[in-house]
Each structure stands twice: as structure tokens, then as C-alpha cells.
PDB file of N, CA and C in Angstrom:
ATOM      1  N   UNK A   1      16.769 -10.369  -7.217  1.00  0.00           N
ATOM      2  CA  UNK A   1      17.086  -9.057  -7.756  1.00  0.00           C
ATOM      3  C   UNK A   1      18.127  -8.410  -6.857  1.00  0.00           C
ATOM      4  N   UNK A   2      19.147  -7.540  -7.426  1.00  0.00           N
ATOM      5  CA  UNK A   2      19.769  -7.035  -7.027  1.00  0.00           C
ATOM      6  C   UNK A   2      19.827  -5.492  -6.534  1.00  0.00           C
ATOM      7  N   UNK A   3      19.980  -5.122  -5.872  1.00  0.00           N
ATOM      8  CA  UNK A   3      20.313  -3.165  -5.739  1.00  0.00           C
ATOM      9  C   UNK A   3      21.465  -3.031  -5.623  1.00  0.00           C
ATOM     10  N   UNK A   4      21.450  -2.210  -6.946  1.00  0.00           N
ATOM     11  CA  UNK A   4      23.117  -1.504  -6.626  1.00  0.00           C
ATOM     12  C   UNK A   4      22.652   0.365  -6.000  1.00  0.00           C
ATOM     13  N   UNK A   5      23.294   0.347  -4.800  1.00  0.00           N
ATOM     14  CA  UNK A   5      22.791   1.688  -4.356  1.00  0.00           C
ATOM     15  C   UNK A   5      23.923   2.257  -4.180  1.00  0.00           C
ATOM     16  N   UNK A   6      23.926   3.529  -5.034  1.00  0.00           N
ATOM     17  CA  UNK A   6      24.885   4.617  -4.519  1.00  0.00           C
ATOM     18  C   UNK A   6      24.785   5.534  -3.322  1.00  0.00           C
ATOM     19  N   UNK A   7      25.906   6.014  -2.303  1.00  0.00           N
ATOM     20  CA  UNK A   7      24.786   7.100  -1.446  1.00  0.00           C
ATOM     21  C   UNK A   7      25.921   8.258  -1.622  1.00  0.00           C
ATOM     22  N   UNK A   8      26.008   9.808  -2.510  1.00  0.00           N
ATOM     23  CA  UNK A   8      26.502  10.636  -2.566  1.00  0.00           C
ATOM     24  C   UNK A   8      26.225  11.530  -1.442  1.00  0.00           C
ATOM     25  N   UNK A   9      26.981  12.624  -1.243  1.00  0.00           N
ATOM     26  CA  UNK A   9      27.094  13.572  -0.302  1.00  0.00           C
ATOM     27  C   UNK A   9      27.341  14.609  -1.522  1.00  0.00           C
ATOM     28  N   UNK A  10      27.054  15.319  -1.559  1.00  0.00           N
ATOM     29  CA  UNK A  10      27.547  17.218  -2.643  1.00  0.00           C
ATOM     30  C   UNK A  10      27.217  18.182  -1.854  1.00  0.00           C
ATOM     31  N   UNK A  11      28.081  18.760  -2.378  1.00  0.00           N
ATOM     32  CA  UNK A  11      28.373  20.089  -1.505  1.00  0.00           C
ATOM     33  C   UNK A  11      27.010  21.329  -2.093  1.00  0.00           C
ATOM     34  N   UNK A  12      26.881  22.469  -1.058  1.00  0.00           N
ATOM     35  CA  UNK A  12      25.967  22.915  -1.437  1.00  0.00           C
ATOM     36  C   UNK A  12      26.422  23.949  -2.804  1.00  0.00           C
ATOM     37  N   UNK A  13      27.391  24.202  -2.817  1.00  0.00           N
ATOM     38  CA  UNK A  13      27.865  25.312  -3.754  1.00  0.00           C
ATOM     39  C   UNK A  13      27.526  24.675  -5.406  1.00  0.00           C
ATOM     40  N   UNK A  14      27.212  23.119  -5.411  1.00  0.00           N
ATOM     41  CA  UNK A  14      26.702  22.918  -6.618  1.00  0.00           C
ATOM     42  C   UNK A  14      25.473  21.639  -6.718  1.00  0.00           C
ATOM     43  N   UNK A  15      25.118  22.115  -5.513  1.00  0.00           N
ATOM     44  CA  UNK A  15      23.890  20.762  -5.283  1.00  0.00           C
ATOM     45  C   UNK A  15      23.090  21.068  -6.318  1.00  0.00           C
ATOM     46  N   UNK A  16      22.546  22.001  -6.692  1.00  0.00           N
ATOM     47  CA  UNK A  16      21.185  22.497  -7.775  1.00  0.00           C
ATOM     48  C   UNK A  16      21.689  21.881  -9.068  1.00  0.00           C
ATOM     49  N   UNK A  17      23.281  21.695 -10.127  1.00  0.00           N
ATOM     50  CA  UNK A  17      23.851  21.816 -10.934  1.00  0.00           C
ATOM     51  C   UNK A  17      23.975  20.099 -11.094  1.00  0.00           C
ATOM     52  N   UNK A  18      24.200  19.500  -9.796  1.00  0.00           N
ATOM     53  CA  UNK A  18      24.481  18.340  -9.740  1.00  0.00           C
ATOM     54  C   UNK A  18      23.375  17.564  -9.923  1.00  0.00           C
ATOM     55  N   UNK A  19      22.130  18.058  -9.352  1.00  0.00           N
ATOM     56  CA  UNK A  19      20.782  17.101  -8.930  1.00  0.00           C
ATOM     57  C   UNK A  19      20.271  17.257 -10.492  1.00  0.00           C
ATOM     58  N   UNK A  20      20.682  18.356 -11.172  1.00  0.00           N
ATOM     59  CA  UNK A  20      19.763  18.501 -12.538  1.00  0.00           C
ATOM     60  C   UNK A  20      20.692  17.414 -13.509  1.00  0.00           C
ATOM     61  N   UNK A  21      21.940  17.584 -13.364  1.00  0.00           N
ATOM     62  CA  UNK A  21      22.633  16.649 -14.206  1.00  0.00           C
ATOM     63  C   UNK A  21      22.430  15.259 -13.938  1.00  0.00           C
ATOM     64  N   UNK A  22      21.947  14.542 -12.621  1.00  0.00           N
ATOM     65  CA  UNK A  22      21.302  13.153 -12.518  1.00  0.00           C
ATOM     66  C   UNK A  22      20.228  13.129 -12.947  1.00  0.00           C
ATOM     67  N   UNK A  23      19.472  13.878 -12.473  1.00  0.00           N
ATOM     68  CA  UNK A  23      18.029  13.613 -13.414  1.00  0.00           C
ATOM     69  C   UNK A  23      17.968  13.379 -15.034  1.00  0.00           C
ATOM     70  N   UNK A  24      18.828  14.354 -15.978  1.00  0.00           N
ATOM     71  CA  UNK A  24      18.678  14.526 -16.847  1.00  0.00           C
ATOM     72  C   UNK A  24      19.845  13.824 -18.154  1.00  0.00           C
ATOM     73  N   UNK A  25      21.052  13.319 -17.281  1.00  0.00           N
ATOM     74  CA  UNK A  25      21.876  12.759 -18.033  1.00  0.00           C
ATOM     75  C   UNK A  25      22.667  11.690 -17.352  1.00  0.00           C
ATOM     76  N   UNK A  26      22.727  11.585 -16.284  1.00  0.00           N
ATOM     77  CA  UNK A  26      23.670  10.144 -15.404  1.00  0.00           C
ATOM     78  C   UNK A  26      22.472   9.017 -15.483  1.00  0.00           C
ATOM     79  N   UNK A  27      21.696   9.260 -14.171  1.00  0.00           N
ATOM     80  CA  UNK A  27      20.959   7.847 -14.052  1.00  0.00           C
ATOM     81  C   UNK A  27      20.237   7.366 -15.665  1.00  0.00           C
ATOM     82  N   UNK A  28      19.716   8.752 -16.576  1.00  0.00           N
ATOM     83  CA  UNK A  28      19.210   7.833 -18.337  1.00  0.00           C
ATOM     84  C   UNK A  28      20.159   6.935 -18.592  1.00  0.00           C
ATOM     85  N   UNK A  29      21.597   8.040 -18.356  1.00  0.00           N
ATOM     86  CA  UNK A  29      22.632   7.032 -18.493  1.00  0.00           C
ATOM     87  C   UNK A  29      22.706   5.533 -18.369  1.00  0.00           C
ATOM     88  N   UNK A  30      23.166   5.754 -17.174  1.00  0.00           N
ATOM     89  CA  UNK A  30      23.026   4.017 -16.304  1.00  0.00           C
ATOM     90  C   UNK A  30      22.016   3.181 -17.100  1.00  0.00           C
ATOM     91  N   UNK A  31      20.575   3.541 -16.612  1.00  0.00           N
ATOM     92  CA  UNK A  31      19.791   3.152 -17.216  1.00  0.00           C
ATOM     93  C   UNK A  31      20.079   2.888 -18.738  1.00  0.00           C
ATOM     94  N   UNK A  32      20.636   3.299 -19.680  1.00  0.00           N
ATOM     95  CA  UNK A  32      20.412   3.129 -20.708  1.00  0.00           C
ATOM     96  C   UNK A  32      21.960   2.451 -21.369  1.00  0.00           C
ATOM     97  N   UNK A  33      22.092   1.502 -20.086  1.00  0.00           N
ATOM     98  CA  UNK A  33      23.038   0.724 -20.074  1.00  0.00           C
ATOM     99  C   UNK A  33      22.693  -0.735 -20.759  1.00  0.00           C
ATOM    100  N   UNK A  34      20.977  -0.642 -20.435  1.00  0.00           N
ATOM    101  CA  UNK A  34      20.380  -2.349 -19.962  1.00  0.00           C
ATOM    102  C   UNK A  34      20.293  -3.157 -19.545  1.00  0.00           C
ATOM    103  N   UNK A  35      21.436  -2.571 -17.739  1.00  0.00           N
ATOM    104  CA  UNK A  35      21.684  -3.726 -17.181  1.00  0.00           C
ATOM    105  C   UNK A  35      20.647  -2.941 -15.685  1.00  0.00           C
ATOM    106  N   UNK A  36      20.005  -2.243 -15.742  1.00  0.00           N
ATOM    107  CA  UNK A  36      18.992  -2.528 -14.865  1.00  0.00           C
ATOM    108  C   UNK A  36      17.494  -1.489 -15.154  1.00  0.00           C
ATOM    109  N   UNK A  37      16.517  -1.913 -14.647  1.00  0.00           N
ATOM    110  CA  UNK A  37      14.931  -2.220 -15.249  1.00  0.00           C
ATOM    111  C   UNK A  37      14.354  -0.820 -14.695  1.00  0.00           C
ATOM    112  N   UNK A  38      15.233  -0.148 -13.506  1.00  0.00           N
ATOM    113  CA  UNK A  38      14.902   1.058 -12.705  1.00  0.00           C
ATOM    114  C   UNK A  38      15.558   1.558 -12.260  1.00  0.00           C
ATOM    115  N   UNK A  39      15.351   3.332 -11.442  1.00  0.00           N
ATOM    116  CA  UNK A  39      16.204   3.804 -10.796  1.00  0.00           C
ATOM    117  C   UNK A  39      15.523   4.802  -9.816  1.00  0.00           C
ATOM    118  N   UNK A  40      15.663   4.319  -8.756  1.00  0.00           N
ATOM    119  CA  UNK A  40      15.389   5.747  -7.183  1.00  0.00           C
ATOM    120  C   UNK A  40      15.713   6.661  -7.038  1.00  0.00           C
ATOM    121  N   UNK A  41      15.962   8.044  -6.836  1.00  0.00           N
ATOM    122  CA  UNK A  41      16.362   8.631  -6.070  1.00  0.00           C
ATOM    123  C   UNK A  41      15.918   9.251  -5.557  1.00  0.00           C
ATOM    124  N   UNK A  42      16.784   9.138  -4.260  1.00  0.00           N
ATOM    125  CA  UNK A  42      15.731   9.715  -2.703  1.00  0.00           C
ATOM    126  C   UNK A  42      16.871  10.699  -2.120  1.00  0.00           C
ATOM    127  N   UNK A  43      16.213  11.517  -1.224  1.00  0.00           N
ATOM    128  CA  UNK A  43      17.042  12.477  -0.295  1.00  0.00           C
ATOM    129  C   UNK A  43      17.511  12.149   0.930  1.00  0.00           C
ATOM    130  N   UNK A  44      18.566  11.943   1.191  1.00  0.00           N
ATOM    131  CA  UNK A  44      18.287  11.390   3.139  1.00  0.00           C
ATOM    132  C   UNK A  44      18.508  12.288   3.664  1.00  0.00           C
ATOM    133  N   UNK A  45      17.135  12.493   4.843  1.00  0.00           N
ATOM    134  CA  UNK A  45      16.805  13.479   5.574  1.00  0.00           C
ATOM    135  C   UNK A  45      17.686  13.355   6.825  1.00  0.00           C
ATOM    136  N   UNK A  46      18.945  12.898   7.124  1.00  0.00           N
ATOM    137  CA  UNK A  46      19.714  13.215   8.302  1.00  0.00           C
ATOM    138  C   UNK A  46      20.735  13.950   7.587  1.00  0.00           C
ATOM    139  N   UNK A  47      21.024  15.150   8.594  1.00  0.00           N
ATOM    140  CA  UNK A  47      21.692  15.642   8.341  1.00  0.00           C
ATOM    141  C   UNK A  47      23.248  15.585   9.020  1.00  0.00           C
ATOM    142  N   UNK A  48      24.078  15.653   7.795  1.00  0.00           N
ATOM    143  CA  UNK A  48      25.554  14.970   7.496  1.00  0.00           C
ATOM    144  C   UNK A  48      26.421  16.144   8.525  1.00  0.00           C
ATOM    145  N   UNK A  49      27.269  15.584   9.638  1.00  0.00           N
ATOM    146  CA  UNK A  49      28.322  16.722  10.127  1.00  0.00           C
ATOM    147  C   UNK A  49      29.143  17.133   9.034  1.00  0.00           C
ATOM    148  N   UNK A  50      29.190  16.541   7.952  1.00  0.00           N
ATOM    149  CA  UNK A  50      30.203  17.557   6.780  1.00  0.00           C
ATOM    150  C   UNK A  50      29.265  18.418   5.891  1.00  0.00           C
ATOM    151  N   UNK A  51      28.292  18.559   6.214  1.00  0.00           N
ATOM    152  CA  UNK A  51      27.406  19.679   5.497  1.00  0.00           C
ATOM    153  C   UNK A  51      27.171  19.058   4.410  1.00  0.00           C
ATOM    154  N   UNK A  52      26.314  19.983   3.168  1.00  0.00           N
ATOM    155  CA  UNK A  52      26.337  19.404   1.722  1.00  0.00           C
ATOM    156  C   UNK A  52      24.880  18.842   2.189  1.00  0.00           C
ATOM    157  N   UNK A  53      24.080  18.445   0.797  1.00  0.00           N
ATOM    158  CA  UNK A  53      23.354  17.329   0.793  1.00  0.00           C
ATOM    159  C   UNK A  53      23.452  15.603   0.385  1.00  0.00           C
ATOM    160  N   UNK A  54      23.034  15.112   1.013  1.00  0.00           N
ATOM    161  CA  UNK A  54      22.891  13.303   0.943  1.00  0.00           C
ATOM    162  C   UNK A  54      21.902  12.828   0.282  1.00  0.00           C
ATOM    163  N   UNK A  55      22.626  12.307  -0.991  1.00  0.00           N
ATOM    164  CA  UNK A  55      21.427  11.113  -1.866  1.00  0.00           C
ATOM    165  C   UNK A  55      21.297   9.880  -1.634  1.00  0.00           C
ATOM    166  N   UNK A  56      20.623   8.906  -1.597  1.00  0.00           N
ATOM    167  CA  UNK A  56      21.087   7.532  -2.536  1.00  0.00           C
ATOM    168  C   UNK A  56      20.375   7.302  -3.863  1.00  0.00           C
ATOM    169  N   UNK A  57      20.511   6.954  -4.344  1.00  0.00           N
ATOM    170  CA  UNK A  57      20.253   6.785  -6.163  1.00  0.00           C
ATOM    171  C   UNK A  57      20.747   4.554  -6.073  1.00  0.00           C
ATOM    172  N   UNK A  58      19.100   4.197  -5.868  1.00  0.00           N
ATOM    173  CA  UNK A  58      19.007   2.561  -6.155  1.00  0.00           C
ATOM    174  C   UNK A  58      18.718   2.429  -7.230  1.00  0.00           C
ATOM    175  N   UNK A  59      19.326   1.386  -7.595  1.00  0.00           N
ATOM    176  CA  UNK A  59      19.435   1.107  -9.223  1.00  0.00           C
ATOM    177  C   UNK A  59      18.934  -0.418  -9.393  1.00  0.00           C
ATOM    178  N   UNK A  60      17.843  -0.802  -9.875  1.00  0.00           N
ATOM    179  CA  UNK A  60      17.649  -2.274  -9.781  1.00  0.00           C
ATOM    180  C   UNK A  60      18.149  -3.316 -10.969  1.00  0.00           C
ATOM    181  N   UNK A  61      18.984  -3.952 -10.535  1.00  0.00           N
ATOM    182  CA  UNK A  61      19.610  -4.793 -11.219  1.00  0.00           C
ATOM    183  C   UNK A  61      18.960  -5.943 -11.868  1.00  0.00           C
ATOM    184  N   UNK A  62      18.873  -6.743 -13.443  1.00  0.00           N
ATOM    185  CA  UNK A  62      17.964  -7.652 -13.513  1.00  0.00           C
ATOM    186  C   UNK A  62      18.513  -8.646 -13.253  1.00  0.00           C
ATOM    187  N   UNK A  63      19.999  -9.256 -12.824  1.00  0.00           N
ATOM    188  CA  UNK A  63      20.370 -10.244 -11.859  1.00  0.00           C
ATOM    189  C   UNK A  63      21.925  -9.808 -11.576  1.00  0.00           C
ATOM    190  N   UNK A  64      22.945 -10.789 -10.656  1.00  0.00           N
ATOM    191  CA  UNK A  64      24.124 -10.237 -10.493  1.00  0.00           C
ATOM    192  C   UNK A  64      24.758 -10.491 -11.734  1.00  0.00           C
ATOM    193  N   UNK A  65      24.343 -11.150 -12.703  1.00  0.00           N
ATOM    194  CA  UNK A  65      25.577 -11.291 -14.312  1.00  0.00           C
ATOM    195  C   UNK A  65      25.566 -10.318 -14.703  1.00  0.00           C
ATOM    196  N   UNK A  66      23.692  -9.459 -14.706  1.00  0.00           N
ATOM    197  CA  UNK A  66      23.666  -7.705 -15.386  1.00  0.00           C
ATOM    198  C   UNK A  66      24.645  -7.324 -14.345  1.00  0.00           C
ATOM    199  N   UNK A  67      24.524  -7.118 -13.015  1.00  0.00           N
ATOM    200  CA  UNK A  67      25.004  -6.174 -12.464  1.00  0.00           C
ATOM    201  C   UNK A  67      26.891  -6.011 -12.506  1.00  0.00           C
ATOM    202  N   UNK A  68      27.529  -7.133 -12.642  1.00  0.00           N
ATOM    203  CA  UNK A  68      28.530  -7.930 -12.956  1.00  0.00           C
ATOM    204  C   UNK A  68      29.297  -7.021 -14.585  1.00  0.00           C
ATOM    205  N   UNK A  69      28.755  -7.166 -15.524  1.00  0.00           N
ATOM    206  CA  UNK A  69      28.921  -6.804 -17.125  1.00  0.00           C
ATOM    207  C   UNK A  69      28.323  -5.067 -16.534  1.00  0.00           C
ATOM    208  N   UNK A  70      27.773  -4.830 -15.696  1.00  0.00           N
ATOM    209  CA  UNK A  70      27.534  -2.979 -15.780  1.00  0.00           C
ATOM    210  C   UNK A  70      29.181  -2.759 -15.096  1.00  0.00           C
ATOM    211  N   UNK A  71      29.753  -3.829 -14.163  1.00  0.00           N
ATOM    212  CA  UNK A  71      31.222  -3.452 -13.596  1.00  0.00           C
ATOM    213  C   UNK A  71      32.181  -3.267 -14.714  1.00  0.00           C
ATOM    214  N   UNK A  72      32.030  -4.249 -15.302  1.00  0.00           N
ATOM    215  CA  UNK A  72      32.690  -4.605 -16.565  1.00  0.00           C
ATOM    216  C   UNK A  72      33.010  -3.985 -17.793  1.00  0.00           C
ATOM    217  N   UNK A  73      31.336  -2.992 -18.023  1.00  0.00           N
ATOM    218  CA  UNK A  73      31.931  -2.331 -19.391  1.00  0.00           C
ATOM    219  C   UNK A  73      31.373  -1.217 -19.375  1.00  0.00           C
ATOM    220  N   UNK A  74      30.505  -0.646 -18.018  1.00  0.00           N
ATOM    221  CA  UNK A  74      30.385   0.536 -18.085  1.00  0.00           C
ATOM    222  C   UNK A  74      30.162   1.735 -16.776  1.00  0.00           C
ATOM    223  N   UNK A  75      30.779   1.132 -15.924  1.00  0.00           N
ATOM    224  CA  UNK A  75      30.892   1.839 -14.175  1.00  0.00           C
ATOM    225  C   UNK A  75      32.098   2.803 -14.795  1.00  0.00           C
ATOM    226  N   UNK A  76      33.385   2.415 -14.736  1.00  0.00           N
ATOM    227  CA  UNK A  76      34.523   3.365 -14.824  1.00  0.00           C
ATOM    228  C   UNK A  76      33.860   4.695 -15.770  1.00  0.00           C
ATOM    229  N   UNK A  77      33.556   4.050 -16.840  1.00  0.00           N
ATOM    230  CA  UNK A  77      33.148   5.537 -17.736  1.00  0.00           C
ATOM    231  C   UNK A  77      32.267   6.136 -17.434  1.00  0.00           C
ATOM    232  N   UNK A  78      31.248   5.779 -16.294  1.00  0.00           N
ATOM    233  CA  UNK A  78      30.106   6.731 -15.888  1.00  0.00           C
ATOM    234  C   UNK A  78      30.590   7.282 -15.004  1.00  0.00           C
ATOM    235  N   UNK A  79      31.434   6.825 -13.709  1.00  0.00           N
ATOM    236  CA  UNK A  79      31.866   7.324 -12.986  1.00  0.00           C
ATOM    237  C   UNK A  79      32.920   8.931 -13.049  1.00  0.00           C
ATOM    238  N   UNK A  80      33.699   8.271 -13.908  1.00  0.00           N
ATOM    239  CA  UNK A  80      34.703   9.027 -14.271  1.00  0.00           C
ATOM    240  C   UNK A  80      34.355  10.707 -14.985  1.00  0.00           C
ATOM    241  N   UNK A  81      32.704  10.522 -15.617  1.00  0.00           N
ATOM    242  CA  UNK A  81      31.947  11.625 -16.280  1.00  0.00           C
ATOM    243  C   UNK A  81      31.957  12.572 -14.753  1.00  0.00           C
ATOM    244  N   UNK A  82      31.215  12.080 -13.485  1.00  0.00           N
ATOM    245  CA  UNK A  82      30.666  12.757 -12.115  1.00  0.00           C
ATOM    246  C   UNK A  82      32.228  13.284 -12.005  1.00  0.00           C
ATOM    247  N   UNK A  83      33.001  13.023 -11.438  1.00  0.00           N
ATOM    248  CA  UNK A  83      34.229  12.985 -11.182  1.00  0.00           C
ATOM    249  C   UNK A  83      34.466  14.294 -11.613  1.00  0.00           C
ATOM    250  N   UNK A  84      34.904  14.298 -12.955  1.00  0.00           N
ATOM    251  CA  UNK A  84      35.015  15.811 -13.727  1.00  0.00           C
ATOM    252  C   UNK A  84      34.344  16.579 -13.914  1.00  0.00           C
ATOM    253  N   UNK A  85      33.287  15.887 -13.591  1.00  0.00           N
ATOM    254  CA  UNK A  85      32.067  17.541 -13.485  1.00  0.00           C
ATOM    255  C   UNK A  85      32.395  18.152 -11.661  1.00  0.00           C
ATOM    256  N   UNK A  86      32.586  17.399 -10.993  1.00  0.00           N
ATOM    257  CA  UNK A  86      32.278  17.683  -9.621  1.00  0.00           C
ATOM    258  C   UNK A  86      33.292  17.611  -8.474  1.00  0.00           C
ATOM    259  N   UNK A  87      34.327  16.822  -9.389  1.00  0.00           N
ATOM    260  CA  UNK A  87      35.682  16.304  -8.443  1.00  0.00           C
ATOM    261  C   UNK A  87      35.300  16.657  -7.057  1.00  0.00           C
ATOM    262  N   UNK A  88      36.035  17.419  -6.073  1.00  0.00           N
ATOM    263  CA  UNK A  88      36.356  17.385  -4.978  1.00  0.00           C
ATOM    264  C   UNK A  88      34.434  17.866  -4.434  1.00  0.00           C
ATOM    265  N   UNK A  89      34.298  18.053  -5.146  1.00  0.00           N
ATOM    266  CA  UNK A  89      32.726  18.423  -4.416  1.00  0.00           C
ATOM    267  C   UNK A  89      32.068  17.369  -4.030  1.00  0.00           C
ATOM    268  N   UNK A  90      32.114  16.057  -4.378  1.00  0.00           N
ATOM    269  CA  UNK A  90      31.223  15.081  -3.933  1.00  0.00           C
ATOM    270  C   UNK A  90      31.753  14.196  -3.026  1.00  0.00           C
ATOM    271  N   UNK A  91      31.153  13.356  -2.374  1.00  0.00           N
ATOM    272  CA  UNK A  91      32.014  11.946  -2.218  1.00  0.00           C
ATOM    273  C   UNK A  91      30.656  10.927  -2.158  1.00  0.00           C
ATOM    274  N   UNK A  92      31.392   9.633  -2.566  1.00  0.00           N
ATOM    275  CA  UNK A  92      30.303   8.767  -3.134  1.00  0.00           C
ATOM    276  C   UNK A  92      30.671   7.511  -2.461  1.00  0.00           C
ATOM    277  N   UNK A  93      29.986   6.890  -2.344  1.00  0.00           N
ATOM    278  CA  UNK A  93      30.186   5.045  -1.971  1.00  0.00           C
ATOM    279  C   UNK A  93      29.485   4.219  -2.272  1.00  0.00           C
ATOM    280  N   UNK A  94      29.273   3.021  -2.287  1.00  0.00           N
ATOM    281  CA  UNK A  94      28.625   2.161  -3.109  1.00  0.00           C
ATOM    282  C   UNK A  94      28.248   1.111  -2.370  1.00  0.00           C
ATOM    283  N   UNK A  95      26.792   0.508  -2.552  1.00  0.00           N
ATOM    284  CA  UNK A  95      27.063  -0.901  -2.078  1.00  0.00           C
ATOM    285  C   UNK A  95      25.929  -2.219  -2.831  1.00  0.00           C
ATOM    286  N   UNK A  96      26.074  -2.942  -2.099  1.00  0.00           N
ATOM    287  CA  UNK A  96      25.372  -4.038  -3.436  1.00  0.00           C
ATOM    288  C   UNK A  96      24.211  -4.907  -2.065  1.00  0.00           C
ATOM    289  N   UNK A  97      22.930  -4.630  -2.339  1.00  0.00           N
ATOM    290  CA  UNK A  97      21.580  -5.200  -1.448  1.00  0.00           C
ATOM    291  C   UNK A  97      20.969  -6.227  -2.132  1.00  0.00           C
ATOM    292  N   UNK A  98      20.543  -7.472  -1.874  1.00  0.00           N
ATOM    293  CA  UNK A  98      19.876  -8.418  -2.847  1.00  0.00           C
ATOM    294  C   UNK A  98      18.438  -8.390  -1.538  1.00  0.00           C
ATOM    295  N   UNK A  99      17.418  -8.216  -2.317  1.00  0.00           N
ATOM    296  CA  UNK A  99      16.160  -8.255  -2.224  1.00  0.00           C
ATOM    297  C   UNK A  99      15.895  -9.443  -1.415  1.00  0.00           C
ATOM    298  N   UNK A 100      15.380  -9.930  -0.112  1.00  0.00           N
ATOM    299  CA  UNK A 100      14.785 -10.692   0.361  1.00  0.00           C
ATOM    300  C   UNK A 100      13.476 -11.681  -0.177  1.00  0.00           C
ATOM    301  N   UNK A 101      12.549 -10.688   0.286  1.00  0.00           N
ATOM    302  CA  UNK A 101      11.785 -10.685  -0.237  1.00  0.00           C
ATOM    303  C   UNK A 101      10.878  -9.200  -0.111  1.00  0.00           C
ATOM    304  N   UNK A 102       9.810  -9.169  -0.416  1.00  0.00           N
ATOM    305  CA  UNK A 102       8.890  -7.760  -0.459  1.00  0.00           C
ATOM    306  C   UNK A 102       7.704  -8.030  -0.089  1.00  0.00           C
ATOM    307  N   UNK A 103       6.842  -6.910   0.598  1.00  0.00           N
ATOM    308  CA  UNK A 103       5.781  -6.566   1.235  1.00  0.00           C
ATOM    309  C   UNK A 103       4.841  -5.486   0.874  1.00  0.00           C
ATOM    310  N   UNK A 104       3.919  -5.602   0.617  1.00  0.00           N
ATOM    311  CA  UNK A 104       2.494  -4.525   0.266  1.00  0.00           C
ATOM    312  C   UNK A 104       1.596  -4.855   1.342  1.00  0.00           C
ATOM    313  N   UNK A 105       0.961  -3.927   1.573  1.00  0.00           N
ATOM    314  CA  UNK A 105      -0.126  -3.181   2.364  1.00  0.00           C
ATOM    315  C   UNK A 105      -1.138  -3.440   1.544  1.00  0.00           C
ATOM    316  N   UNK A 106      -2.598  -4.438   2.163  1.00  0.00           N
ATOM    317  CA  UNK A 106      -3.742  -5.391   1.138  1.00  0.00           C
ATOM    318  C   UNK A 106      -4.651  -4.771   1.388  1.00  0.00           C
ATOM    319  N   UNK A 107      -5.429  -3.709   1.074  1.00  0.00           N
ATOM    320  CA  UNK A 107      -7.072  -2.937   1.406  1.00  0.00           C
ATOM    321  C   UNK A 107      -7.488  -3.986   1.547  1.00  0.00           C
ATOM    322  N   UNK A 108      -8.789  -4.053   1.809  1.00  0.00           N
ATOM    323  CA  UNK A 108      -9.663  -5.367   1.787  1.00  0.00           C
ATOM    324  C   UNK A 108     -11.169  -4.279   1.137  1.00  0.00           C
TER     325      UNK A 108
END
């Protein structure tokens, strides 16, 4: 499995405007791409010398061909939506994690 993880920075002057528009219309988005099964988003609690708040938003990929065809026919147009809502207010980067393996904690 793959993670495609975004990690944004937004500024505070529209953090409230921004966080409601992921919840409620980007990541369904993505998601409702079909090229991946889930989606995270978390806050990172260090705080950034350029101010603003810090997301990442993991996106689980159901292999690299999905993640590959989401480059392909539908990143530019999602992207390009944030962009014009938020232009100079955000900055974003990207990167691509493949799952090792995974670990749970066993009560007995």
C-alpha cells in the first residue's frame, strides 16, 4: 500500500475557511476519485517559524497504478480548485510513503 501524504501550511487569516472546505469538499473529493480506500487528517503540533497552521492529509492508495492514474487524470484539477480558493495563503508539498509493514498493541 501506498501513502500519498500531503503536508499544507495556511495562513491564519483563513485557516477556519480552509479546514471546513477539506472536510467537506477536497478530501470527498480525492476520495471520490477511487483511487484510494481512505483519508487522515491530522494537525502537526510543531510549531512552523512562518506562522499559519500545519496539516498533513494521508491518503491511502490501493496500489502505485491507483496512485499513478490519480497523477494522471485527476491531481492537476484538484489541485488547481485549492490554489484559487487560497493562492498565496497556503503552501503545500507532497510526498509518496509505501507501508512496511504494521503493528497493533495485543490485550491478552
Amino acid at each position: 500500500m501506498i501513502i500519498y501524504n500531503v503536508t499544507v501550511n495556511i495562513d491564519d487569516t483563513v485557516h477556519a475557511e480552509w479546514l471546513e472546505w477539506m472536510k467537506t469538499e477536497h478530501i470527498p473529493q480525492v476520495l471520490g476519485t477511487g483511487k484510494f480506500d481512505r483519508a487522515t487528517l491530522s494537525q502537526v503540533l510543531v510549531e512552523e517559524d512562518m506562522g499559519g497552521q500545519t496539516y498533513s492529509i494521508q491518503y491511502r492508495s490501493y496500489s502505485r497504478e491507483a496512485l499513478d492514474a490519480y497523477y494522471r487524470e485527476d491531481a492537476d484539477k484538484l489541485r488547481q480548485e485549492g490554489l484559487k480558493k487560497f493562492a498565496d495563503k497556503m503552501l503545500a508539498f507532497r510526498t509518496e510513503l509505501q507501508i512496511v509493514d504494521e503493528y497493533t498493541v495485543k490485550f491478552k
